[in-house]
PDB file of N, CA and C in Angstrom:
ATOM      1  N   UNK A   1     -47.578  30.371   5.682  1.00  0.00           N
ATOM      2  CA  UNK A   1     -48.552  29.522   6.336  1.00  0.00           C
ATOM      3  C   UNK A   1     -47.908  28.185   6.667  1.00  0.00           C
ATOM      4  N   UNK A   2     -48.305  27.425   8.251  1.00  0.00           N
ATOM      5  CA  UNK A   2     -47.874  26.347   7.952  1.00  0.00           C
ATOM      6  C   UNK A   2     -48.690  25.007   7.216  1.00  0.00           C
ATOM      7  N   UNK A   3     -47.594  24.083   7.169  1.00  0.00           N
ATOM      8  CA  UNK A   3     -48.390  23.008   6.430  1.00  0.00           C
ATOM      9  C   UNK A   3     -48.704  22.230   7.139  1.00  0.00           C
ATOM     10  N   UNK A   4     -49.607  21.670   7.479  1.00  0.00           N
ATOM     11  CA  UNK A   4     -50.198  20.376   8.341  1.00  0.00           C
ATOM     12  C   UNK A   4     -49.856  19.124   7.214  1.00  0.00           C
ATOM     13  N   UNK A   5     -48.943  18.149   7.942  1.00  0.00           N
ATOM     14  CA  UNK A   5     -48.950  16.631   7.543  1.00  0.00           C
ATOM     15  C   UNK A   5     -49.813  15.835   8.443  1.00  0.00           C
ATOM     16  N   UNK A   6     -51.074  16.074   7.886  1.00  0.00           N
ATOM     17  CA  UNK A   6     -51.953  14.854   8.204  1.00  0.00           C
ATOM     18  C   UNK A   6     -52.050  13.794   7.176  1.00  0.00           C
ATOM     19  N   UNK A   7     -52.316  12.566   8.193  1.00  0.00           N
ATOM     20  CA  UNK A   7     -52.470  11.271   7.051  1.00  0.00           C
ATOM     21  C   UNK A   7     -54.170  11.100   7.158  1.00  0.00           C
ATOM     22  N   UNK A   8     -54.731  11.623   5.826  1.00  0.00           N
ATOM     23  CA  UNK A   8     -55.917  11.549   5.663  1.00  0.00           C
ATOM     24  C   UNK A   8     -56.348   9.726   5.547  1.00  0.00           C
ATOM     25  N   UNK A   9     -57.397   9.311   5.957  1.00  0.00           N
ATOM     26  CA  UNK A   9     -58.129   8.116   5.730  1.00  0.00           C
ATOM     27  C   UNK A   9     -58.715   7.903   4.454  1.00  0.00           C
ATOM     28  N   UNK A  10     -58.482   6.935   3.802  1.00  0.00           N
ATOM     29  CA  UNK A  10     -59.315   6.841   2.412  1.00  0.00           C
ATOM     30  C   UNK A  10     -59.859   5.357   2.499  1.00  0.00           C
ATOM     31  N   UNK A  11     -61.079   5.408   2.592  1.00  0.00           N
ATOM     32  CA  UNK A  11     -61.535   4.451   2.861  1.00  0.00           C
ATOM     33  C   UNK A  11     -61.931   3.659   1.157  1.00  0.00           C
ATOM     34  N   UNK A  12     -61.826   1.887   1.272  1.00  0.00           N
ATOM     35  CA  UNK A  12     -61.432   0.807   0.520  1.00  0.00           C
ATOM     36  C   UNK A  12     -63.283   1.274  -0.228  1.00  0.00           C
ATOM     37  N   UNK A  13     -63.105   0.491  -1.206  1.00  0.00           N
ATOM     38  CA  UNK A  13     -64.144   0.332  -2.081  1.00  0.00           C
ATOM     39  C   UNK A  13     -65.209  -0.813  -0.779  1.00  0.00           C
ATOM     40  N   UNK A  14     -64.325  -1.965  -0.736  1.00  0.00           N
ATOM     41  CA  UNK A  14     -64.896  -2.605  -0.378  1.00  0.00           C
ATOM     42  C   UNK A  14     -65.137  -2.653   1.326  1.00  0.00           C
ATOM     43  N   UNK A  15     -64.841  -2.190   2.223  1.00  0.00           N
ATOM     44  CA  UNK A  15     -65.032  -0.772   3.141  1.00  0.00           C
ATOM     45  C   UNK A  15     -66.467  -0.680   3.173  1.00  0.00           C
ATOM     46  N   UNK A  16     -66.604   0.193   1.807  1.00  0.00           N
ATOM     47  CA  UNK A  16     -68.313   1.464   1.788  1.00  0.00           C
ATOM     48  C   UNK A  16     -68.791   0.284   1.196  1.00  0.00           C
ATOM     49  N   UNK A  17     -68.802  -0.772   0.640  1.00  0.00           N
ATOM     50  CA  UNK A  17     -69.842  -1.773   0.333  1.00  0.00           C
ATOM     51  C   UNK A  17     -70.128  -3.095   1.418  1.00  0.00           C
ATOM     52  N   UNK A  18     -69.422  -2.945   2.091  1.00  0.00           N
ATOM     53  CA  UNK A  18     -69.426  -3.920   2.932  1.00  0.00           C
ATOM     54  C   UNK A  18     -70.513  -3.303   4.375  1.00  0.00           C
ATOM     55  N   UNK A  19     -70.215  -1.371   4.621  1.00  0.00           N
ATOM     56  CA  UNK A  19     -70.998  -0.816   5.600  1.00  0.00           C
ATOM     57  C   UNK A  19     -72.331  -0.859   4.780  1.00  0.00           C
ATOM     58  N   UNK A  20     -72.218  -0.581   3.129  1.00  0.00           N
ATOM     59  CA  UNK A  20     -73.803  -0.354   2.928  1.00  0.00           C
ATOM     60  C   UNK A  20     -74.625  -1.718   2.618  1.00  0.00           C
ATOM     61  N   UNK A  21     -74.194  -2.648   2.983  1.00  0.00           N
ATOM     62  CA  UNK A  21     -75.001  -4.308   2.959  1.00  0.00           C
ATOM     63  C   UNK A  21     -75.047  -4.179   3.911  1.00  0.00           C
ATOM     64  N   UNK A  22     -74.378  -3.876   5.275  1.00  0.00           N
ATOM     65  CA  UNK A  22     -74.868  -3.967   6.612  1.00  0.00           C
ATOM     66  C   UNK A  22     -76.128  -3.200   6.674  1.00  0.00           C
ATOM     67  N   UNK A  23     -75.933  -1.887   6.223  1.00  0.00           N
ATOM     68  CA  UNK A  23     -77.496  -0.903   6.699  1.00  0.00           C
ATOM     69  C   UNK A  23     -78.222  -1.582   5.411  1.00  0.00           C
ATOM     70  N   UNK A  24     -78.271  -2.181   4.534  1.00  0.00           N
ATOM     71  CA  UNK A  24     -79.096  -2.961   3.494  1.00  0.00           C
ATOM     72  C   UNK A  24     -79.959  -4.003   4.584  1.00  0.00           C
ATOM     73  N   UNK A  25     -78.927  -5.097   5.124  1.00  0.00           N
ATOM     74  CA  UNK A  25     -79.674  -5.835   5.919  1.00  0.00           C
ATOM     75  C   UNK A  25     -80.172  -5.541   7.072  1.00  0.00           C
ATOM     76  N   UNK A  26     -80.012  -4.430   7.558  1.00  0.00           N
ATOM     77  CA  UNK A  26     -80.614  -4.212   9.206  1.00  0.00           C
ATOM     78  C   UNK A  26     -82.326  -3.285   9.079  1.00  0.00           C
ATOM     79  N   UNK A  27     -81.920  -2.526   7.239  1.00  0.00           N
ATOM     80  CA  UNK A  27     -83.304  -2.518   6.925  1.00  0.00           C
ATOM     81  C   UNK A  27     -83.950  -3.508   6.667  1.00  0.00           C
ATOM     82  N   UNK A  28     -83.667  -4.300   6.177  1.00  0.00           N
ATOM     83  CA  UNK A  28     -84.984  -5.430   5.856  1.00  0.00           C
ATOM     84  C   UNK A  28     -85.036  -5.913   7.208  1.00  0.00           C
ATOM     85  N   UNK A  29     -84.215  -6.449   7.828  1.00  0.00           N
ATOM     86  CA  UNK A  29     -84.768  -6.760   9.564  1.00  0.00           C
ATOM     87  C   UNK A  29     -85.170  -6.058   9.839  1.00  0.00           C
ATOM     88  N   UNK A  30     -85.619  -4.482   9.808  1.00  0.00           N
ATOM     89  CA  UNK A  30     -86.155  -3.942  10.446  1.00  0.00           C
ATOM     90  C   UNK A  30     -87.516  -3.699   9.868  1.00  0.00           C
ATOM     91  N   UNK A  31     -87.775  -3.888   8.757  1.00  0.00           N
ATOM     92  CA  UNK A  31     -89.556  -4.049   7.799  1.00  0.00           C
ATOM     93  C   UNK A  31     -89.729  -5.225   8.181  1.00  0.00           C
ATOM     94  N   UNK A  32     -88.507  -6.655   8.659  1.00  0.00           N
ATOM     95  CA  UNK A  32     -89.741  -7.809   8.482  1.00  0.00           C
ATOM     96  C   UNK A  32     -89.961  -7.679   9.941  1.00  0.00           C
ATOM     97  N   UNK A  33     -89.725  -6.967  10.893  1.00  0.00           N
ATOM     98  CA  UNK A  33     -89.937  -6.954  12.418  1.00  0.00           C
ATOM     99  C   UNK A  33     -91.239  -6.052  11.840  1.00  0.00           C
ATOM    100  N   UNK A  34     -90.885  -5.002  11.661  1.00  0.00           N
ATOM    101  CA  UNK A  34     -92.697  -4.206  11.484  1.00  0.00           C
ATOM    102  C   UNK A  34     -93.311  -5.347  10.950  1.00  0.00           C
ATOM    103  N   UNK A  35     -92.847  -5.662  10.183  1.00  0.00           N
ATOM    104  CA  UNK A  35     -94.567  -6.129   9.198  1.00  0.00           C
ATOM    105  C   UNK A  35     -94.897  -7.453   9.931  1.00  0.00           C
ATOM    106  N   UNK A  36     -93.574  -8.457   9.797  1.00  0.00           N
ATOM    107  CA  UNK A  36     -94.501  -9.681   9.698  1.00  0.00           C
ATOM    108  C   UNK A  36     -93.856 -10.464  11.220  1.00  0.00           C
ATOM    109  N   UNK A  37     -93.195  -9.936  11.838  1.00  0.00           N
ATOM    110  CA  UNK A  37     -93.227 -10.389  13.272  1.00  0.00           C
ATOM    111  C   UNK A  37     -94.139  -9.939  14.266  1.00  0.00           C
ATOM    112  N   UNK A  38     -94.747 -10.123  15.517  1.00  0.00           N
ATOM    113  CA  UNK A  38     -95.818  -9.075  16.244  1.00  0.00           C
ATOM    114  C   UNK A  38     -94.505  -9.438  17.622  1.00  0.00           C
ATOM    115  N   UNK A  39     -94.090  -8.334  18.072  1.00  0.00           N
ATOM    116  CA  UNK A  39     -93.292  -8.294  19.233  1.00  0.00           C
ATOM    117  C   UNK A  39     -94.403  -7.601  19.962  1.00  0.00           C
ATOM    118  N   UNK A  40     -94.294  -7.824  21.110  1.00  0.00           N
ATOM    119  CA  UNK A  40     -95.151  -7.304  22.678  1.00  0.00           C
ATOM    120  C   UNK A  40     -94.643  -5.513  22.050  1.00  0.00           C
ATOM    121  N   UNK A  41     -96.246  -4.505  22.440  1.00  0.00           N
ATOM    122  CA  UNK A  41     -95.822  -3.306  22.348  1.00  0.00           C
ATOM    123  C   UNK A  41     -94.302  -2.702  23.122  1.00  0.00           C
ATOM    124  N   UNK A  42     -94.151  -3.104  24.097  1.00  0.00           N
ATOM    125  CA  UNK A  42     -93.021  -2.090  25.042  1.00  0.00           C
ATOM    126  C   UNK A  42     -91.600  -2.470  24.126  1.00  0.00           C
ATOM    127  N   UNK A  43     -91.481  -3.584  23.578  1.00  0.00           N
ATOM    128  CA  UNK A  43     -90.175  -4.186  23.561  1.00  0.00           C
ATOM    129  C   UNK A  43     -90.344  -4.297  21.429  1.00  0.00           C
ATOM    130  N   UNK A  44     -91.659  -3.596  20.933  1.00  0.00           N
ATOM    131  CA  UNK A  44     -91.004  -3.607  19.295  1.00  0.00           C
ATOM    132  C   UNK A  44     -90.485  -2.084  19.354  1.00  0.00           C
ATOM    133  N   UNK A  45     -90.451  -1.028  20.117  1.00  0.00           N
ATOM    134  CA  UNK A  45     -89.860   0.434  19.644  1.00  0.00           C
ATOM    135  C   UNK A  45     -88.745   0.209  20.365  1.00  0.00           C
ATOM    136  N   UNK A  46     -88.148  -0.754  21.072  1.00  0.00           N
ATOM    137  CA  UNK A  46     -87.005  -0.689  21.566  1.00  0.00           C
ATOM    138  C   UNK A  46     -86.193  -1.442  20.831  1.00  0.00           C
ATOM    139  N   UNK A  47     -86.524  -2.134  20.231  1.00  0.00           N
ATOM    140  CA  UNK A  47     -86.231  -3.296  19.295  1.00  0.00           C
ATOM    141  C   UNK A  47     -85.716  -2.446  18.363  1.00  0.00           C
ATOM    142  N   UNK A  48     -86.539  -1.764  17.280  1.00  0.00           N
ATOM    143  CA  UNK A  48     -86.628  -0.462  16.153  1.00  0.00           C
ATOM    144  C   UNK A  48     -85.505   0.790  16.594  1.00  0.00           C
ATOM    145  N   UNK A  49     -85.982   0.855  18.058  1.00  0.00           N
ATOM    146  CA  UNK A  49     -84.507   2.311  18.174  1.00  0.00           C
ATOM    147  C   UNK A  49     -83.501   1.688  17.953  1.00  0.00           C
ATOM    148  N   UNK A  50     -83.015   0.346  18.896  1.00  0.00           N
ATOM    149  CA  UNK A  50     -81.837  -0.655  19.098  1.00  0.00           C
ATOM    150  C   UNK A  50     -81.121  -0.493  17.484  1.00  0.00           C
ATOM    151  N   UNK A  51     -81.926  -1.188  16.687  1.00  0.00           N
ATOM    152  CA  UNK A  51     -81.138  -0.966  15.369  1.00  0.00           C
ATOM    153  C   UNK A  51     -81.013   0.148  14.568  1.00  0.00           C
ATOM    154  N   UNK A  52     -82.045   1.415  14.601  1.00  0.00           N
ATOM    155  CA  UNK A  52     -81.700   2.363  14.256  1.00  0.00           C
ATOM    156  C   UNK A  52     -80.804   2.908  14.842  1.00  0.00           C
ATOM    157  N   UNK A  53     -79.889   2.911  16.004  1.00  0.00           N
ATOM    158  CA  UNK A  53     -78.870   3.528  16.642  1.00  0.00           C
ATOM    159  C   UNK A  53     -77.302   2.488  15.875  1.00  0.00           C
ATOM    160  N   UNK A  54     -77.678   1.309  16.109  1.00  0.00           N
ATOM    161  CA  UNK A  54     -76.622   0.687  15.147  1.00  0.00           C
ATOM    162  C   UNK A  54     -76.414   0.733  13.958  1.00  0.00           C
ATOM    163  N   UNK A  55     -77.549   1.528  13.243  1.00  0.00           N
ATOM    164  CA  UNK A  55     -77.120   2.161  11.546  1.00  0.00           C
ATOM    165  C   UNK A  55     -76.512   3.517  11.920  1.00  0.00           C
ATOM    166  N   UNK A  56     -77.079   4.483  12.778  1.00  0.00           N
ATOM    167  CA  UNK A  56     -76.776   5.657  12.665  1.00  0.00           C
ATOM    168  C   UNK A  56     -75.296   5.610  13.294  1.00  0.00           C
ATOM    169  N   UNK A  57     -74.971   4.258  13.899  1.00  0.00           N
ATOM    170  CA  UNK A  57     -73.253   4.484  14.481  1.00  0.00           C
ATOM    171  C   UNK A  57     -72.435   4.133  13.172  1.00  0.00           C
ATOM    172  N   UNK A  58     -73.140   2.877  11.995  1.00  0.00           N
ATOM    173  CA  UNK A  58     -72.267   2.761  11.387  1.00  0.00           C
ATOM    174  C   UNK A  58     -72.285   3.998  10.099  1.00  0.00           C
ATOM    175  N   UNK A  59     -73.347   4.612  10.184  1.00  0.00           N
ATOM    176  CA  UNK A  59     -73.240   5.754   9.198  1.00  0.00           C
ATOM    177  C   UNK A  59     -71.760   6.626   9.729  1.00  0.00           C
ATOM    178  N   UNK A  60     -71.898   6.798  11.022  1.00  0.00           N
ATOM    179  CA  UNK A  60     -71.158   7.920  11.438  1.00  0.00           C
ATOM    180  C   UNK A  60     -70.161   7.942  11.336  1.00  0.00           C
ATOM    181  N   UNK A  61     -69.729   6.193  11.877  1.00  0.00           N
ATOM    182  CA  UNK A  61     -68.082   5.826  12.554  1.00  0.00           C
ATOM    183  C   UNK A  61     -67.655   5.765  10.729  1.00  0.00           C
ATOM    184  N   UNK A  62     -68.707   5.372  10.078  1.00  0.00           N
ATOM    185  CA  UNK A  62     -67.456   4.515   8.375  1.00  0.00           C
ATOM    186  C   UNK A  62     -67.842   5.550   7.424  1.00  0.00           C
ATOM    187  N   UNK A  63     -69.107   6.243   7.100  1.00  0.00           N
ATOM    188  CA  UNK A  63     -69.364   7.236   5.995  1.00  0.00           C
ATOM    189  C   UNK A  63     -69.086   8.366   6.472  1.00  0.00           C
ATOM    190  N   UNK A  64     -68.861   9.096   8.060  1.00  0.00           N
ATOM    191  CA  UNK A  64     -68.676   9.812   8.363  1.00  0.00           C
ATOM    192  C   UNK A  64     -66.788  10.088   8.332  1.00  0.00           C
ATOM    193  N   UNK A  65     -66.535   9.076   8.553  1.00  0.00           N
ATOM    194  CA  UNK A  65     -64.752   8.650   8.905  1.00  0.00           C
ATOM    195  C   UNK A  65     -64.874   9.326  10.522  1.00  0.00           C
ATOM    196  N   UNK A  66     -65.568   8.866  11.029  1.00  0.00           N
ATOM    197  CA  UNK A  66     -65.191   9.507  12.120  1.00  0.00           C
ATOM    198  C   UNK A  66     -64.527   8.490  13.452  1.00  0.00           C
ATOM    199  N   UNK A  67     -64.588   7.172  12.663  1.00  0.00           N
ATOM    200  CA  UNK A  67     -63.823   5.659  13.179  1.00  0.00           C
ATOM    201  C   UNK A  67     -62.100   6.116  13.330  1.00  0.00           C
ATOM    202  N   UNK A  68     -61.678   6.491  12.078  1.00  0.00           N
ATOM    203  CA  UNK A  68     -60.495   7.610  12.136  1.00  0.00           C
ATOM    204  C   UNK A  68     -60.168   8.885  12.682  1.00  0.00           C
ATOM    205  N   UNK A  69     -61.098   9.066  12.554  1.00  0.00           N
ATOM    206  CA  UNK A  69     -60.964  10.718  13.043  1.00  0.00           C
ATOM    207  C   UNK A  69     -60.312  10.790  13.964  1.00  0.00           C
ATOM    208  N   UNK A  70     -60.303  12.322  14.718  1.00  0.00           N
ATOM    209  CA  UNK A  70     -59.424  12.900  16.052  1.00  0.00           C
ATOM    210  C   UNK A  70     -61.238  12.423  17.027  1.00  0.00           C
ATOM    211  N   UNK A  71     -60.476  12.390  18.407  1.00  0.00           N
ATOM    212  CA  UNK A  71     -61.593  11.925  19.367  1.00  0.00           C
ATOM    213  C   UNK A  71     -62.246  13.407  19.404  1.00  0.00           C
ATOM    214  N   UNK A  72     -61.948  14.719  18.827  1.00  0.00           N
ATOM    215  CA  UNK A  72     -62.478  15.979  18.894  1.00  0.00           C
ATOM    216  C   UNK A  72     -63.930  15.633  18.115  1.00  0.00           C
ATOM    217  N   UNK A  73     -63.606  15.136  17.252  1.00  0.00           N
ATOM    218  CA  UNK A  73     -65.159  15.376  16.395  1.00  0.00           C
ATOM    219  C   UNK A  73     -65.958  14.456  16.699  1.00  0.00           C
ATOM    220  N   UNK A  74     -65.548  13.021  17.290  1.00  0.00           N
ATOM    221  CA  UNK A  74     -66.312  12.735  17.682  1.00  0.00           C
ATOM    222  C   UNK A  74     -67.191  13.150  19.094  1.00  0.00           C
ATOM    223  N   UNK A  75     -66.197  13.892  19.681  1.00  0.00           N
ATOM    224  CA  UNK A  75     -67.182  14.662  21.073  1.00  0.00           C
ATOM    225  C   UNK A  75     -67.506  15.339  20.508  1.00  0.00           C
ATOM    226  N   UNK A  76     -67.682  16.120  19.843  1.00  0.00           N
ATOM    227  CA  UNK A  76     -68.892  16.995  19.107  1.00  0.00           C
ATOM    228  C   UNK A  76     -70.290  16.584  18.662  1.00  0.00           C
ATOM    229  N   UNK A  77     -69.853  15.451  18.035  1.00  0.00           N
ATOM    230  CA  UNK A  77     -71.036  14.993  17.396  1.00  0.00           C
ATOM    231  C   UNK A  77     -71.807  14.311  18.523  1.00  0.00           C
ATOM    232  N   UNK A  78     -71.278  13.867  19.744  1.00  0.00           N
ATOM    233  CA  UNK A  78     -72.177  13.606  20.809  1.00  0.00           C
ATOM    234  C   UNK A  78     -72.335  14.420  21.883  1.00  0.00           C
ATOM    235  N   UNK A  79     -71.515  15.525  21.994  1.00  0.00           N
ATOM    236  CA  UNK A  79     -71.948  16.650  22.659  1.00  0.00           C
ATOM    237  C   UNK A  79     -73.417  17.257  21.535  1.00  0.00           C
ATOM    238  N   UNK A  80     -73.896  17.611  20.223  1.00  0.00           N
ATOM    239  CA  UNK A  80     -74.885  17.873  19.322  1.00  0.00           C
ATOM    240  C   UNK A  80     -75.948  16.863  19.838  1.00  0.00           C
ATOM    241  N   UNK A  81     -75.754  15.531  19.867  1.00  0.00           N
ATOM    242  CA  UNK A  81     -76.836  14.497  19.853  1.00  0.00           C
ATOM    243  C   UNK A  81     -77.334  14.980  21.692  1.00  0.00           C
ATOM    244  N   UNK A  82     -76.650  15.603  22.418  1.00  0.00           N
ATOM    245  CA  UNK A  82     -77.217  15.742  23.723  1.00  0.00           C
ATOM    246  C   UNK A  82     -77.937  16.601  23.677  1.00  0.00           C
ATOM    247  N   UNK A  83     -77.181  17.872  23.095  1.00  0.00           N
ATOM    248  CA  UNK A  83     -77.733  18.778  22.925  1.00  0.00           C
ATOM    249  C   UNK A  83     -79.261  18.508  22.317  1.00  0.00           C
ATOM    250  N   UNK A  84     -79.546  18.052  21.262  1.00  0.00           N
ATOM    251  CA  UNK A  84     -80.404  17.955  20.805  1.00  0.00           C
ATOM    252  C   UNK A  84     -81.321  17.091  21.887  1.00  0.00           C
ATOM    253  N   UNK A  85     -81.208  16.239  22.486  1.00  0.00           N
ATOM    254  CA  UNK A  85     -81.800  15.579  23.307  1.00  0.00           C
ATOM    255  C   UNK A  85     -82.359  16.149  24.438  1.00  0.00           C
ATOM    256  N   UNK A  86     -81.454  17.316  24.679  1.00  0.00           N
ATOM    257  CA  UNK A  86     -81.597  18.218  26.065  1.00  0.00           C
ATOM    258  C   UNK A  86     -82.974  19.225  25.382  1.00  0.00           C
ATOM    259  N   UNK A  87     -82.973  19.755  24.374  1.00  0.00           N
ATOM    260  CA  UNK A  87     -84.089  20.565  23.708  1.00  0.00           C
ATOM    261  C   UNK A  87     -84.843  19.672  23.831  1.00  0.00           C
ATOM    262  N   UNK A  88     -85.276  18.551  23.135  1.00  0.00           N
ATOM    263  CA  UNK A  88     -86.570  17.920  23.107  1.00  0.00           C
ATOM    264  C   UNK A  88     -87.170  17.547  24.193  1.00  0.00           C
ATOM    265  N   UNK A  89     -86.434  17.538  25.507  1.00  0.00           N
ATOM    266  CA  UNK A  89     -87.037  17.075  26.528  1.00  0.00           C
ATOM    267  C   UNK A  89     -87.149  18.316  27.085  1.00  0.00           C
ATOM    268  N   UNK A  90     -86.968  19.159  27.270  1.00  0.00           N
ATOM    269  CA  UNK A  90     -87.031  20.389  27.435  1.00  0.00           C
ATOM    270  C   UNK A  90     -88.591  21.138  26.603  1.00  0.00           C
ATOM    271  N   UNK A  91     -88.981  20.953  25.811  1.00  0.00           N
ATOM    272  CA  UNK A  91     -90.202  21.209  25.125  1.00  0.00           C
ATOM    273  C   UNK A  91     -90.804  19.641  25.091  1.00  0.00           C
ATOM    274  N   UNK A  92     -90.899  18.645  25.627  1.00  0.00           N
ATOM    275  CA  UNK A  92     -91.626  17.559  25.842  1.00  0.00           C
ATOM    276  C   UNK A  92     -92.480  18.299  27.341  1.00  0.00           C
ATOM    277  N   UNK A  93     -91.495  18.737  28.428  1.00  0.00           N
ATOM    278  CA  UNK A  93     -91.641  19.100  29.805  1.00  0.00           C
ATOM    279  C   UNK A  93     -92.687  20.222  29.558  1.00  0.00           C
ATOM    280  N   UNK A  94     -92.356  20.891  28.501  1.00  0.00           N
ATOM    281  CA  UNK A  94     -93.622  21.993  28.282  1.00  0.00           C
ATOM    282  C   UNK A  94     -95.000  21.483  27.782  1.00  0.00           C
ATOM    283  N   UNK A  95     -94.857  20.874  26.833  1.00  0.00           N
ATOM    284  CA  UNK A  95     -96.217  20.556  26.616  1.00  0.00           C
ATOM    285  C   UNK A  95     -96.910  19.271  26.610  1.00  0.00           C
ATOM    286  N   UNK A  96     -96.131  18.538  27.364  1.00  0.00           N
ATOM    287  CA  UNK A  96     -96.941  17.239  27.687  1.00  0.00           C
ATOM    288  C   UNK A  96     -98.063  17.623  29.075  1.00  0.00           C
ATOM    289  N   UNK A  97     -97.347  18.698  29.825  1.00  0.00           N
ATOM    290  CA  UNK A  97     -97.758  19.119  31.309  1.00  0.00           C
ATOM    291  C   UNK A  97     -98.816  20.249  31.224  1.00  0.00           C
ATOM    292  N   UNK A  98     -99.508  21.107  29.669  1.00  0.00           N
ATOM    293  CA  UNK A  98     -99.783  22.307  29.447  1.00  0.00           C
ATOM    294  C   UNK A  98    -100.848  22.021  29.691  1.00  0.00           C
ATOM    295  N   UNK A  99    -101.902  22.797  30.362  1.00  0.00           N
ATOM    296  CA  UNK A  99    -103.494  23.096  30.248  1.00  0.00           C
ATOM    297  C   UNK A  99    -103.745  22.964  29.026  1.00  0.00           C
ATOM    298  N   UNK A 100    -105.212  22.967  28.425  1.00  0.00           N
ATOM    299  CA  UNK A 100    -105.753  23.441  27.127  1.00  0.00           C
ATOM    300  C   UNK A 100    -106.336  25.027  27.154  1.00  0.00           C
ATOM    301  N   UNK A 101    -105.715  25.593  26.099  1.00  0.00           N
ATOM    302  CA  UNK A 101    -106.276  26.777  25.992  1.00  0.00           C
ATOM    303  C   UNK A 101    -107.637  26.762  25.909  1.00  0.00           C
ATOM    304  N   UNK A 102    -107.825  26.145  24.837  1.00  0.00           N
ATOM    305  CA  UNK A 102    -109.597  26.597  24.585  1.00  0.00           C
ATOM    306  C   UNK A 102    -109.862  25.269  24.410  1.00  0.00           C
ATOM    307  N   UNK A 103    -110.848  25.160  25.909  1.00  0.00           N
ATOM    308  CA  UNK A 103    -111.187  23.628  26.311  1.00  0.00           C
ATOM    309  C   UNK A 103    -112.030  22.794  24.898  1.00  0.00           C
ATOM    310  N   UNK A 104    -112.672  23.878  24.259  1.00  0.00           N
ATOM    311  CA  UNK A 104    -113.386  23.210  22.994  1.00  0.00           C
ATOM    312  C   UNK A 104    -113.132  21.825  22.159  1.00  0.00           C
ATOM    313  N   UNK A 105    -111.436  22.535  22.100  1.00  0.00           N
ATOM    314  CA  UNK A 105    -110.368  21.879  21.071  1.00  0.00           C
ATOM    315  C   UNK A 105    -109.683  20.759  21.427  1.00  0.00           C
TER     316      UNK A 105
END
């Protein structure tokens, strides 16, 4: 068999504590925006995705290692996030547009 010399990433102590105070603080900005700020409806779920997409990058890029990684896995993981995106709108198109079966209900 051959041997692959890859130089694996090992990420610092202070690294994974430094990403998990970031998603520490972007949660509490993100409870004191729910709770105790009132943003205009259109612009607080954009506000809320905005930073949930900047945790879920730093989950990916630093707990995932995928900041290191080969650019392969990271097109995967956003070829998946389309994918997944392509289904939901795909069954949004179905039943946002559906008759009611039984007008009762």
């Amino acid at each position: 068999m051959s041997e692959h010399n890859h130089e694996h990433h090992v990420s610092t102590a202070g690294q994974l504590w430094a990403v998990a105070t970031a998603l520490f603080i972007l949660t509490i900005i993100t409870v004191v925006l729910a709770k105790f700020i009132a943003i205009p409806p259109p612009f607080d779920v954009i506000t809320a995705i905005s930073i949930a997409l900047v945790k879920a990058f730093l989950v990916a890029a630093f707990f995932m290692n995928l900041y290191w990684d080969t650019k392969f896995n990271t097109m995967l993981l956003f070829m998946a996030v389309a994918f997944f995106l392509l289904m939901i709108s795909i069954t949004l198109l179905d039943t946002l547009y559906r008759n009611d079966v039984v007008p009762s209900f």
